[in-house]
N, C-alpha and C. Protein backbone atom coordinates (compact mmCIF):
# COMPACT_ATOMS: atom_id res chain seq x y z
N UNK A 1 87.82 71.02 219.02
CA UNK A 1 89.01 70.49 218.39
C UNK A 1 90.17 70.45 219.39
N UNK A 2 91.02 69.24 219.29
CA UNK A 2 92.48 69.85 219.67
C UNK A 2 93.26 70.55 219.19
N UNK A 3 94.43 70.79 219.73
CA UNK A 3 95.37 71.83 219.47
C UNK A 3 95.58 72.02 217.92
N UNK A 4 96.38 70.79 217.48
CA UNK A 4 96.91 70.19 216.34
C UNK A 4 95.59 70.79 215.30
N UNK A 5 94.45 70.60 215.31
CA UNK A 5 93.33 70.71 214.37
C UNK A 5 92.70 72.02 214.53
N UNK A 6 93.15 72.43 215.58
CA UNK A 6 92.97 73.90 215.68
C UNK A 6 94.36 75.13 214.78
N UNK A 7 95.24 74.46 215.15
CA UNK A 7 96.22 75.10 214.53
C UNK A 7 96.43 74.88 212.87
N UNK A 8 95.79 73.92 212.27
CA UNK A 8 95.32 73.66 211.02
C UNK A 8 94.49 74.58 210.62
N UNK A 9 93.18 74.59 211.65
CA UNK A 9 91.98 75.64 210.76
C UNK A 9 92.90 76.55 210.81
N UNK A 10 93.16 77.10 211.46
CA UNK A 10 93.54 79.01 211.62
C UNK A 10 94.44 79.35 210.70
N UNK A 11 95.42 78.21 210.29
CA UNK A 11 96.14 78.14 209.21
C UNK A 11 95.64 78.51 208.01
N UNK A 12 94.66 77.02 207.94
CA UNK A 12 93.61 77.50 206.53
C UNK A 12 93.29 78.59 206.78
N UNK A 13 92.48 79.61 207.47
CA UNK A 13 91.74 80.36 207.59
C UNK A 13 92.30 81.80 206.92
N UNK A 14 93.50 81.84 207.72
CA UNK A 14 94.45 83.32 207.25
C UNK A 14 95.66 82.87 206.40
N UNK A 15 95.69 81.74 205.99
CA UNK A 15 96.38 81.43 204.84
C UNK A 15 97.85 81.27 205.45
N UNK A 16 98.81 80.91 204.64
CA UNK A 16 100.45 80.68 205.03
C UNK A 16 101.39 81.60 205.44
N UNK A 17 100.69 82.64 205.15
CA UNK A 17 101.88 83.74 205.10
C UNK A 17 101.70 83.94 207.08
N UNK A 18 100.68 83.52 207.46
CA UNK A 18 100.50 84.14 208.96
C UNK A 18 100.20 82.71 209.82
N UNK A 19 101.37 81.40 209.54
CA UNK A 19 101.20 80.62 210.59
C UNK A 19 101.35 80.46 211.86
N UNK A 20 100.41 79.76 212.57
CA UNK A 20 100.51 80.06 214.11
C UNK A 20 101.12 78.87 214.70
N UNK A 21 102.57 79.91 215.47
CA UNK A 21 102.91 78.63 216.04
C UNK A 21 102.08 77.80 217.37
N UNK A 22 103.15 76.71 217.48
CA UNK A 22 102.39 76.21 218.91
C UNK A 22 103.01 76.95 220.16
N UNK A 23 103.97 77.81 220.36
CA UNK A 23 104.47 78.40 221.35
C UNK A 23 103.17 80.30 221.37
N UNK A 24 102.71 80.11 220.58
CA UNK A 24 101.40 80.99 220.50
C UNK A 24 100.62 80.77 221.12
N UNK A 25 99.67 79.68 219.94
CA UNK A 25 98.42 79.36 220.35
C UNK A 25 98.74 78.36 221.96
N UNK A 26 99.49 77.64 222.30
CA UNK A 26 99.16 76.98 223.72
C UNK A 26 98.72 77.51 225.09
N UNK A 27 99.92 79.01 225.23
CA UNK A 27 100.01 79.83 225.96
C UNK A 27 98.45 80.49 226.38
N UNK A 28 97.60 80.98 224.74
CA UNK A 28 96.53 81.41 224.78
C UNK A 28 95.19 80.47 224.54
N UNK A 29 95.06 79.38 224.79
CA UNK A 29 94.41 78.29 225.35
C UNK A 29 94.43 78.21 226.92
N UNK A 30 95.60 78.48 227.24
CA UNK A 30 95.53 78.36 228.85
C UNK A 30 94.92 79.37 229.10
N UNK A 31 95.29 81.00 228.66
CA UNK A 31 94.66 81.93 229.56
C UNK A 31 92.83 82.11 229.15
N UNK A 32 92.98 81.39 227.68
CA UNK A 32 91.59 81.23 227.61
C UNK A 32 90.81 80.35 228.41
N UNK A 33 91.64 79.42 229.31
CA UNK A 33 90.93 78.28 230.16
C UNK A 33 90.71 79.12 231.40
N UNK A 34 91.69 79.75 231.69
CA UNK A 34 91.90 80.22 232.96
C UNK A 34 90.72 81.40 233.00
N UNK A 35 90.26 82.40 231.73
CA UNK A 35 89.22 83.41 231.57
C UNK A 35 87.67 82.17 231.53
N UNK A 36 87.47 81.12 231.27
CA UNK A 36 86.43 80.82 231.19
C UNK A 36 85.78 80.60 229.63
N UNK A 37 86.53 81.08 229.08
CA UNK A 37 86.34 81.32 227.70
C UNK A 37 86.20 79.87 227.04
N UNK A 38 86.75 78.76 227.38
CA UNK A 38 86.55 77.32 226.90
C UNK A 38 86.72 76.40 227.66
N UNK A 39 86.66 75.55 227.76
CA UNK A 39 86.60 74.41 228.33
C UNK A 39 87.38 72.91 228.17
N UNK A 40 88.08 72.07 228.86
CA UNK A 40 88.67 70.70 228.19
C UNK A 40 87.87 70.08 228.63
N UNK A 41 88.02 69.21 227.06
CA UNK A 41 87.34 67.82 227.40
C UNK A 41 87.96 66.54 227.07
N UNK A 42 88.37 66.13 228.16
CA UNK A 42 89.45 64.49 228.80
C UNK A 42 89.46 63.34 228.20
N UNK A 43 87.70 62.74 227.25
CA UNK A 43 87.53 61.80 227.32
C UNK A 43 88.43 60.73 227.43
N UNK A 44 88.37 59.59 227.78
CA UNK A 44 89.17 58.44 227.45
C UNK A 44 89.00 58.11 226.52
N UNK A 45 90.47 57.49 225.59
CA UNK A 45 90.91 57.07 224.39
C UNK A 45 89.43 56.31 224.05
N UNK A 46 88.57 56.61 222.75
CA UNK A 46 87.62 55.59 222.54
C UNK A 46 88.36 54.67 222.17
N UNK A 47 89.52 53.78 221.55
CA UNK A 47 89.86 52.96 220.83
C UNK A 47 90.16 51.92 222.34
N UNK A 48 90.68 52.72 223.13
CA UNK A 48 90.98 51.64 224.35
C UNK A 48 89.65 51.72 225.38
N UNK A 49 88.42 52.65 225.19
CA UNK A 49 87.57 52.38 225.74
C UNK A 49 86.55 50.97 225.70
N UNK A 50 86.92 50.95 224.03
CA UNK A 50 85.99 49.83 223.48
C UNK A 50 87.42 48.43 223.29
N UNK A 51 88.13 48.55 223.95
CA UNK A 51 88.85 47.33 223.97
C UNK A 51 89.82 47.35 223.12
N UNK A 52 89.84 48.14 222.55
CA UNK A 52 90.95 47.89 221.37
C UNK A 52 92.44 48.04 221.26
N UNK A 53 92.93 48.22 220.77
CA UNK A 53 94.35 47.88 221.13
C UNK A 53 95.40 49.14 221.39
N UNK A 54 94.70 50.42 222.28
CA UNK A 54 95.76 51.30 222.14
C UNK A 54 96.77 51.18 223.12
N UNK A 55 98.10 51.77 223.25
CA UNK A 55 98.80 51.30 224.18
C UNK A 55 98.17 51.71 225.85
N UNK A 56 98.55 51.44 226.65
CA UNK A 56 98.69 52.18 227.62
C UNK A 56 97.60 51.62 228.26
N UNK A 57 96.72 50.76 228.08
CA UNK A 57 94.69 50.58 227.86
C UNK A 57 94.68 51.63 228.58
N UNK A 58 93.41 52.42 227.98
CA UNK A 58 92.55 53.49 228.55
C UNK A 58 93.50 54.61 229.29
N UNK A 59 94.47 54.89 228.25
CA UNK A 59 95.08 55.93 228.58
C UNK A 59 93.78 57.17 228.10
N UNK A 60 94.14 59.05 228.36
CA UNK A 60 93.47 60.08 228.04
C UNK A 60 93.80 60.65 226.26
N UNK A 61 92.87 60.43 226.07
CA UNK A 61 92.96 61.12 224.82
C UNK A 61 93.02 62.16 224.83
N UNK A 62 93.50 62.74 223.22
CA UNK A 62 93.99 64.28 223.24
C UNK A 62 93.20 65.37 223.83
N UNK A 63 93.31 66.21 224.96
CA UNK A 63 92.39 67.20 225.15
C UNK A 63 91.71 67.97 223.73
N UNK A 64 90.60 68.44 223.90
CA UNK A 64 89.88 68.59 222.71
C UNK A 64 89.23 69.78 223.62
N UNK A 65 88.87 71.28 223.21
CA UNK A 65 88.85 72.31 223.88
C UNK A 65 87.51 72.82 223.13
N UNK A 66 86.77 73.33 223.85
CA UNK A 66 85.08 73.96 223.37
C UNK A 66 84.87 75.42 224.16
N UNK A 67 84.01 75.97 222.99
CA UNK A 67 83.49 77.40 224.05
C UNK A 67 82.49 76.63 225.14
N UNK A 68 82.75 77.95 225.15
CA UNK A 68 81.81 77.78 226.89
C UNK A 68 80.78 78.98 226.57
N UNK A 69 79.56 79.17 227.34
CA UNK A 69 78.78 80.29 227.23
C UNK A 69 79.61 81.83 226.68
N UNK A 70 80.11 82.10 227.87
CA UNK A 70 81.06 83.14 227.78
C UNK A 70 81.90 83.16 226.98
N UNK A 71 82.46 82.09 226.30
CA UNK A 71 83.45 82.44 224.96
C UNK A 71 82.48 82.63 223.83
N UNK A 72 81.03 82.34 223.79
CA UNK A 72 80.47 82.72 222.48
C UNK A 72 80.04 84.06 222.35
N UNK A 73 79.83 84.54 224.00
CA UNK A 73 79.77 86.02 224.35
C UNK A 73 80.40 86.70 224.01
N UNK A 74 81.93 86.19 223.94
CA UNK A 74 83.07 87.53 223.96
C UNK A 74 83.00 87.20 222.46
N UNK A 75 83.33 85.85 221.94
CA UNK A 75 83.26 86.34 220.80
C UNK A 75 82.34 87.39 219.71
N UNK A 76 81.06 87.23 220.13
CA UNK A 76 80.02 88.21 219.54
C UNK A 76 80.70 89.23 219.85
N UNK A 77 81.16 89.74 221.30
CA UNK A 77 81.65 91.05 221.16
C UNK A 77 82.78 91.69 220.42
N UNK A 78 83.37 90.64 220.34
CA UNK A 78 84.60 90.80 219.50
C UNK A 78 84.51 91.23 218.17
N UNK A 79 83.48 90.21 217.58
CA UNK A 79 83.38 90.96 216.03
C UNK A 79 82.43 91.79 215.79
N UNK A 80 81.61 92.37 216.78
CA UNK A 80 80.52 93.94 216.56
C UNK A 80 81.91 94.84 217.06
N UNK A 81 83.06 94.60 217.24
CA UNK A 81 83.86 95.93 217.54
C UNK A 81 84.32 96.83 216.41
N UNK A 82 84.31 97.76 216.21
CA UNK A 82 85.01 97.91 214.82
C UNK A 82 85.62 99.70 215.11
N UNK A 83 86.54 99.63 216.26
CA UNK A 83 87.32 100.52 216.55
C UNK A 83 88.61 100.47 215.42
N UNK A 84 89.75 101.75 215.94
CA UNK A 84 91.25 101.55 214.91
C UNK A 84 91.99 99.86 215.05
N UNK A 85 91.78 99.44 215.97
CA UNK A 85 92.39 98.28 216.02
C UNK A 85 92.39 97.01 215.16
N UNK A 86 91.02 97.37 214.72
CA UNK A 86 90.39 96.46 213.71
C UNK A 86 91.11 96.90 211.97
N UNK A 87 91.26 97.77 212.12
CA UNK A 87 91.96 97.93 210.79
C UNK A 87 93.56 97.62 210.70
N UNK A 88 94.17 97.78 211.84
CA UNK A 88 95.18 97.64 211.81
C UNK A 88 95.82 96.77 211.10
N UNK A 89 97.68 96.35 210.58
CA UNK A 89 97.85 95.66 209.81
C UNK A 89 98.06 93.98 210.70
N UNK A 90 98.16 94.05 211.82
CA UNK A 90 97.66 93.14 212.70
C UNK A 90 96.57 92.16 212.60
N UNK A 91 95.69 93.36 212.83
CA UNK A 91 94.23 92.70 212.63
C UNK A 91 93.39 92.53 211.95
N UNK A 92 93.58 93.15 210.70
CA UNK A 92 92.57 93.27 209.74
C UNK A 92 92.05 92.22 209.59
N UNK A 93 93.25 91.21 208.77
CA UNK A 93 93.06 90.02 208.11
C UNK A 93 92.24 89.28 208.90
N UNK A 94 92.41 88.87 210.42
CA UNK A 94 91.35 88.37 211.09
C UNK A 94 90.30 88.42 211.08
N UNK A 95 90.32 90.02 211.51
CA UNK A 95 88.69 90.68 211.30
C UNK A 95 87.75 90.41 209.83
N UNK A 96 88.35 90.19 208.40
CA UNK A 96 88.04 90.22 207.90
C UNK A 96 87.73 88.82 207.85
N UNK A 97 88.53 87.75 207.97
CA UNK A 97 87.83 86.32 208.07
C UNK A 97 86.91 86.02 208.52
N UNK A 98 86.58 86.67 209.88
CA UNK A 98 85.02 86.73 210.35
C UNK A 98 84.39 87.57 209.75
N UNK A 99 84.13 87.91 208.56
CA UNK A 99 83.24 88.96 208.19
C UNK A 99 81.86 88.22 208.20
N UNK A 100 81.80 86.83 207.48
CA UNK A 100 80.68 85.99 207.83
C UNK A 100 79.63 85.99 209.03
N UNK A 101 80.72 86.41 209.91
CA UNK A 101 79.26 86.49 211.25
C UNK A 101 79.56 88.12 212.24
N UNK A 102 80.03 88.71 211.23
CA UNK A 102 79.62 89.99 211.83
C UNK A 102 78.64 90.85 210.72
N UNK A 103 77.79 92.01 211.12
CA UNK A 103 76.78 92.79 210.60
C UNK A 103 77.36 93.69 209.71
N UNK A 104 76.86 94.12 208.45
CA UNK A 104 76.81 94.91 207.18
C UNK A 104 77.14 96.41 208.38
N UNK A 105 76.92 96.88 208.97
CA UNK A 105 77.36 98.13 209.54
C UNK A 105 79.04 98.38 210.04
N UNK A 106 78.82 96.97 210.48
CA UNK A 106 80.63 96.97 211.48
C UNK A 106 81.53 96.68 210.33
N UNK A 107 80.93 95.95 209.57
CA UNK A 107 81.90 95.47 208.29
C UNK A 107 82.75 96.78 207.65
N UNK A 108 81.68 97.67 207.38
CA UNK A 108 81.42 98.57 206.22
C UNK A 108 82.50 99.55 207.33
N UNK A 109 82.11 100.05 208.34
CA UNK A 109 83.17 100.74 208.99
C UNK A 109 84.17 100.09 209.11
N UNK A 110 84.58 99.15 209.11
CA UNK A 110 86.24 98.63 209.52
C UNK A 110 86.71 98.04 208.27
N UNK A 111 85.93 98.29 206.99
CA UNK A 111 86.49 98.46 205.45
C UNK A 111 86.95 100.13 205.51
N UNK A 112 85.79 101.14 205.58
CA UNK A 112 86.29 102.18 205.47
C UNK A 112 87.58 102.61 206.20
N UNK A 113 87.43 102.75 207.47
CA UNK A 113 88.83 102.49 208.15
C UNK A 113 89.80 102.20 208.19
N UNK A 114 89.88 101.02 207.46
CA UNK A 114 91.42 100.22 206.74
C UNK A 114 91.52 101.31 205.20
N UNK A 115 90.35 101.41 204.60
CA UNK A 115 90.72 102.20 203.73
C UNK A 115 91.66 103.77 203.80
N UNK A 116 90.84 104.22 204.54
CA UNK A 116 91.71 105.59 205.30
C UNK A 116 93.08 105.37 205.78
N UNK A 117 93.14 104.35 206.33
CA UNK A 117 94.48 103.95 207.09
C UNK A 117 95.61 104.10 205.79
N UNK A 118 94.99 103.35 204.66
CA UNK A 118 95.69 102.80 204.01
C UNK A 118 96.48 103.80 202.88
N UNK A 119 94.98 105.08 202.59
CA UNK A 119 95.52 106.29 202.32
C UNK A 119 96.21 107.68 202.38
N UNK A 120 96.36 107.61 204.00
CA UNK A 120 97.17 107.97 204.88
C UNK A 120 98.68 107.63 204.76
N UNK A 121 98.63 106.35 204.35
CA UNK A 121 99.82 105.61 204.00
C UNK A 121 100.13 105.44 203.03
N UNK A 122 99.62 105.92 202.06
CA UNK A 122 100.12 105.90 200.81
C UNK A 122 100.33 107.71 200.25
N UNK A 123 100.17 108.51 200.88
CA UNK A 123 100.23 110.04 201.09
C UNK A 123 101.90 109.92 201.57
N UNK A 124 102.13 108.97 202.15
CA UNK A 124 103.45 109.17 202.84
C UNK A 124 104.58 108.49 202.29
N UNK A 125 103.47 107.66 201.35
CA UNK A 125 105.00 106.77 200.24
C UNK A 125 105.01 107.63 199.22
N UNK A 126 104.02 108.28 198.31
CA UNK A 126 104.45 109.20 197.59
C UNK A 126 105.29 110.47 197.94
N UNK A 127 105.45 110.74 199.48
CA UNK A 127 106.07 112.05 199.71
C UNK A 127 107.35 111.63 199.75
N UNK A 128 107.60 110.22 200.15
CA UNK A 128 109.23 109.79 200.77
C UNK A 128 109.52 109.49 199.25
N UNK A 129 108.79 108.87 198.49
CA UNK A 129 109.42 108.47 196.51
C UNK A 129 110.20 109.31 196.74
N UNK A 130 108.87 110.94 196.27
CA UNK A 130 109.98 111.83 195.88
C UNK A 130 111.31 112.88 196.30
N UNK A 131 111.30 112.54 197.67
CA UNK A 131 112.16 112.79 198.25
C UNK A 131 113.67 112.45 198.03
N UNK A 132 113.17 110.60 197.83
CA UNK A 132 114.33 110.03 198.56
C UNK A 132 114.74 109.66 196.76
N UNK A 133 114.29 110.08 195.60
CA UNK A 133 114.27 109.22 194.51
C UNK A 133 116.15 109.77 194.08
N UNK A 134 116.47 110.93 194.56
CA UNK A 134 118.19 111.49 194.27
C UNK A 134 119.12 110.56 195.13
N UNK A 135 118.66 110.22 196.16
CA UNK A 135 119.55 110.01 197.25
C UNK A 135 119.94 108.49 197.28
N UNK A 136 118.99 107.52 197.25
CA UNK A 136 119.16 106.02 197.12
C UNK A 136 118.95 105.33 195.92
N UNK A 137 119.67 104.33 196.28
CA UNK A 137 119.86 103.58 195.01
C UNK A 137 118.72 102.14 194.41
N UNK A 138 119.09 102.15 193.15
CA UNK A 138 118.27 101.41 192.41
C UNK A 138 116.64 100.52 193.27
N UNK A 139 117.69 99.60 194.02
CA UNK A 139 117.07 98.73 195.19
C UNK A 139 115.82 99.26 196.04
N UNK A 140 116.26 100.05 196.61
CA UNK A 140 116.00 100.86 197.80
C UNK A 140 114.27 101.84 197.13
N UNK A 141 114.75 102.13 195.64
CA UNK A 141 113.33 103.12 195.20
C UNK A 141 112.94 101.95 194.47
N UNK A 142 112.96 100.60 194.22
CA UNK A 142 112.38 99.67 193.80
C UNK A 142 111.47 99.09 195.31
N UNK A 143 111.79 98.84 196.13
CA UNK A 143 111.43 98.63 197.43
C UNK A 143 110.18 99.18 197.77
N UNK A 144 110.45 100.85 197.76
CA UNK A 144 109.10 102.31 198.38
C UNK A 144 108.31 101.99 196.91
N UNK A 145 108.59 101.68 195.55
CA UNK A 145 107.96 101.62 194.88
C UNK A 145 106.70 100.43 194.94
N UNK A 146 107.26 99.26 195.28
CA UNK A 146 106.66 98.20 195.47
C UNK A 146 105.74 98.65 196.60
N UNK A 147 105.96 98.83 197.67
CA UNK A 147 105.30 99.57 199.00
C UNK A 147 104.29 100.23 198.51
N UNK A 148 104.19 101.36 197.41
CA UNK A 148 103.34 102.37 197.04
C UNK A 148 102.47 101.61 196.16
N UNK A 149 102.95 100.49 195.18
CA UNK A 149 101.71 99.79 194.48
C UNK A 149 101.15 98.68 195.06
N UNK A 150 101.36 98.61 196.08
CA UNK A 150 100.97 97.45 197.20
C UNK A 150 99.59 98.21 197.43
N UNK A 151 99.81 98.89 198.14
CA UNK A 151 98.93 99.91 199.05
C UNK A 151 97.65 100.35 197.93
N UNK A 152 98.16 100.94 196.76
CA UNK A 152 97.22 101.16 195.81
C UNK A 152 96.48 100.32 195.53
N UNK A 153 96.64 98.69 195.33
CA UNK A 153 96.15 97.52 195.16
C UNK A 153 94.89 97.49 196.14
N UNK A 154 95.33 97.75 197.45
CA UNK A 154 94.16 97.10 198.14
C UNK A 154 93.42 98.09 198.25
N UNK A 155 94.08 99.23 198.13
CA UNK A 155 92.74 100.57 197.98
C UNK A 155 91.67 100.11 197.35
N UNK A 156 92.02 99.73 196.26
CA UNK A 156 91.27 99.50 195.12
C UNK A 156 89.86 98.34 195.55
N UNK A 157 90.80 97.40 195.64
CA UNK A 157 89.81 95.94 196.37
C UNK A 157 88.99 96.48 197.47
N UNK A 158 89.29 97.55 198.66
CA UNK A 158 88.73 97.89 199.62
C UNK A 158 87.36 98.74 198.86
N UNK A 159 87.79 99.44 198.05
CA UNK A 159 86.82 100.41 197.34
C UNK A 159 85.64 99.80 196.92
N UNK A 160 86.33 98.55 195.75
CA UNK A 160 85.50 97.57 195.50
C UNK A 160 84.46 96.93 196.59
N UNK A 161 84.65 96.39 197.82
CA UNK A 161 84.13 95.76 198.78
C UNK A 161 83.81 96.59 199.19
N UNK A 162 83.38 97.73 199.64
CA UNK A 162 82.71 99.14 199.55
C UNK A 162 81.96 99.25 199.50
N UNK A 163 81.66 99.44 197.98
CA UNK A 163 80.65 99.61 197.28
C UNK A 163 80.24 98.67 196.54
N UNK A 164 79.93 96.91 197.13
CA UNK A 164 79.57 95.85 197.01
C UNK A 164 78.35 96.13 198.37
N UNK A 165 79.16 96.48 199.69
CA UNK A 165 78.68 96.48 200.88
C UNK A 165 76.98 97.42 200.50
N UNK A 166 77.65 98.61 200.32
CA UNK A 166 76.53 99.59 200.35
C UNK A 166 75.33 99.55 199.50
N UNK A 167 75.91 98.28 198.33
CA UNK A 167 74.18 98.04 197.41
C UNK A 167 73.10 97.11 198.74
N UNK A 168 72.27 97.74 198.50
CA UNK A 168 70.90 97.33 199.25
C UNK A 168 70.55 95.69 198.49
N UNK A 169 69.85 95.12 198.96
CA UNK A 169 69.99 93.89 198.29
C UNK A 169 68.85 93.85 197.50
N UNK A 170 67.76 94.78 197.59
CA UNK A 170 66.61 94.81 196.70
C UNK A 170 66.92 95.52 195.64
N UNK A 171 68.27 96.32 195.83
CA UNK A 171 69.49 96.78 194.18
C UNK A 171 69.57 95.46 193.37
N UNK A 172 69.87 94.26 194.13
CA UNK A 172 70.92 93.44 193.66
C UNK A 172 69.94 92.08 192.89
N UNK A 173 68.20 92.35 193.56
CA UNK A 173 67.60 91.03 193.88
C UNK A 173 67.59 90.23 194.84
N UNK A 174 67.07 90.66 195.91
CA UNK A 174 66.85 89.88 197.11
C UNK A 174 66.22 88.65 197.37
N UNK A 175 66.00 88.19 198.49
CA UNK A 175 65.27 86.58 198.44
C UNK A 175 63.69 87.05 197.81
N UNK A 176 63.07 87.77 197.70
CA UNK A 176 61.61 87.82 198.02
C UNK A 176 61.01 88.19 196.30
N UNK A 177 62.42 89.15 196.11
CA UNK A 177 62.39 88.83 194.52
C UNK A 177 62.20 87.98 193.53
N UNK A 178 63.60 87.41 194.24
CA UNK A 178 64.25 86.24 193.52
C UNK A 178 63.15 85.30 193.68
N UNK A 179 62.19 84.70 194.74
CA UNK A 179 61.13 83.78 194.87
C UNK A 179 59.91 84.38 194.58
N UNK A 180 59.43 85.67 193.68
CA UNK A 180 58.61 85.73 192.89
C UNK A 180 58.81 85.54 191.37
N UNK A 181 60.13 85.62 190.80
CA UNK A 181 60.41 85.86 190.03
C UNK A 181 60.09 84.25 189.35
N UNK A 182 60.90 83.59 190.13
CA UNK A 182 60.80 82.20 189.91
C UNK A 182 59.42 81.50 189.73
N UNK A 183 58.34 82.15 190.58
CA UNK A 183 57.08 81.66 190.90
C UNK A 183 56.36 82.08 189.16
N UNK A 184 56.78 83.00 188.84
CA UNK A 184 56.20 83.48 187.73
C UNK A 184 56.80 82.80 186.56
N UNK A 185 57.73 82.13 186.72
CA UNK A 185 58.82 81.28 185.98
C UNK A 185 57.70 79.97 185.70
N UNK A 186 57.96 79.36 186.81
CA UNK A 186 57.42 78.09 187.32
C UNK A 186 56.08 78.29 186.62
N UNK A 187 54.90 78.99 186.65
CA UNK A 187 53.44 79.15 185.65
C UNK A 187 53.52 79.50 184.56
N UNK A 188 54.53 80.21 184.59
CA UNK A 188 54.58 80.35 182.67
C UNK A 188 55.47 78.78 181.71
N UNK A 189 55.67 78.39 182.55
CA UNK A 189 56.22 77.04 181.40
C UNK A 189 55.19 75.75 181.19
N UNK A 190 54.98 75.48 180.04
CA UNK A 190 53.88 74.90 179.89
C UNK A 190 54.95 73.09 178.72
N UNK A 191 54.50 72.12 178.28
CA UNK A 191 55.51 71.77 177.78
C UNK A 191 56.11 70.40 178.47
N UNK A 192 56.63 69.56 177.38
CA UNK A 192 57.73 68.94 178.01
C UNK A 192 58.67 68.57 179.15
N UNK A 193 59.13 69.88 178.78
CA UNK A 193 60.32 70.05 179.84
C UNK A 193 60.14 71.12 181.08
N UNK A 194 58.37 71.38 181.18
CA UNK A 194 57.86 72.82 182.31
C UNK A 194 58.80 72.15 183.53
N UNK A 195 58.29 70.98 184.22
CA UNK A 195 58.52 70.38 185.38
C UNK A 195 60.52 70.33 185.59
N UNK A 196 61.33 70.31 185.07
CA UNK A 196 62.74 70.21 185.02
C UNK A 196 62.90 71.72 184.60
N UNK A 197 62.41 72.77 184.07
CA UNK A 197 62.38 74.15 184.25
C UNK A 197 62.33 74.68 185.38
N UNK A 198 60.99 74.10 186.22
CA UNK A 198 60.15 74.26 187.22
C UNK A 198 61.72 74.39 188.66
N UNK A 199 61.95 73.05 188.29
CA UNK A 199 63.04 72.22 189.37
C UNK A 199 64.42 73.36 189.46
N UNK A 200 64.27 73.79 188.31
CA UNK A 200 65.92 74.50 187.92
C UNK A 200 65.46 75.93 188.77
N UNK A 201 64.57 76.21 188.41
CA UNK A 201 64.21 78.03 188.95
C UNK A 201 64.26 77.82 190.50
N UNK A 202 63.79 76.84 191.01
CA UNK A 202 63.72 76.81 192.13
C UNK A 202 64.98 76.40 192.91
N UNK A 203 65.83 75.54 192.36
CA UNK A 203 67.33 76.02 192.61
C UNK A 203 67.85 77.34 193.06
């Protein structure tokens, strides 16, 4: 992708609240060019390659940037990491967008981790509540309050994703199940409608 369509996904990806500018991402395109990590690619404008009417004829089209060996490397390494950094309030959200192509082990530690983090931190909003609940006003213990049911929130979701992680999938119905189950589906329907039964199980 180029820049522009790159700075779209990542958008989509971690949502609005964490847009990336272009005084960000450009900077770290270069040093990613300069590490090896990706690559440009120049082509000439196809529209003025094939004759057509762009200005300039056969001016360069937008650089359009690709991994390279080594950027698919680091990336693998990147998401088997699952040190404090990964939980952080920095990084989580990232880390967690790639959860798709990182392993049920790294996941599960850098859930637990954020979890701890998070209870650590919420040990410390209940101590400041009651501390500070004589001293400041309305605003101010509406604020640590919000802070403290924030934190509780994602405990919760983290807990949840937890102990989603840790069911085994032959808990849940796994593939090998699930394609006997069906197989036994598929011979027991006899009938009309066996064959569009048949079609559905195997969905």
């Amino acid at each position: 992708m180029h820049g522009y369509e790159l700075r779209k996904r990542v958008t989509a990806l971690l949502g609005w609240g964490r847009v990336l500018s272009y005084g960000s991402l450009y900077p770290c395109l270069k040093q990613m060019l300069r590490d090896g990590l990706i690559a440009e690619d120049t082509a000439t404008d196809p529209v003025a390659s094939a004759g057509g009417t762009a200005t300039r004829g056969g001016r360069r089209g937008k650089i359009v940037y690709k991994l390279t060996a080594d950027g698919k490397e680091r990336f693998a390494t990147l998401v088997a990491a699952a040190g404090p950094s990964a939980w952080e309030d920095a990084n989580f959200g990232v880390r967690f967008a790639f959860f798709g192509a990182t392993s049920r082990e790294t996941r599960l530690r850098i859930l637990e981790g954020r979890r701890s983090r998070l209870e650590e931190r919420l040990d410390g909003f209940r101590t400041s509540l009651t501390r500070s609940r004589e001293r400041v006003d309305s605003y101010t213990l509406e604020l640590q309050r919000h802070g403290l049911e924030s934190a509780e929130r994602e405990v919760r979701w983290l807990t949840e994703l937890i102990d989603s992680e840790r069911v085994e999938p032959s808990a849940t119905g796994g593939d090998d199940e699930r394609n006997e189950r069906n197989e036994r589906n598929d011979t027991s329907n006899t009938g009309p409608d066996a064959s569009a039964s048949g079609a559905i199980n195997r969905e």
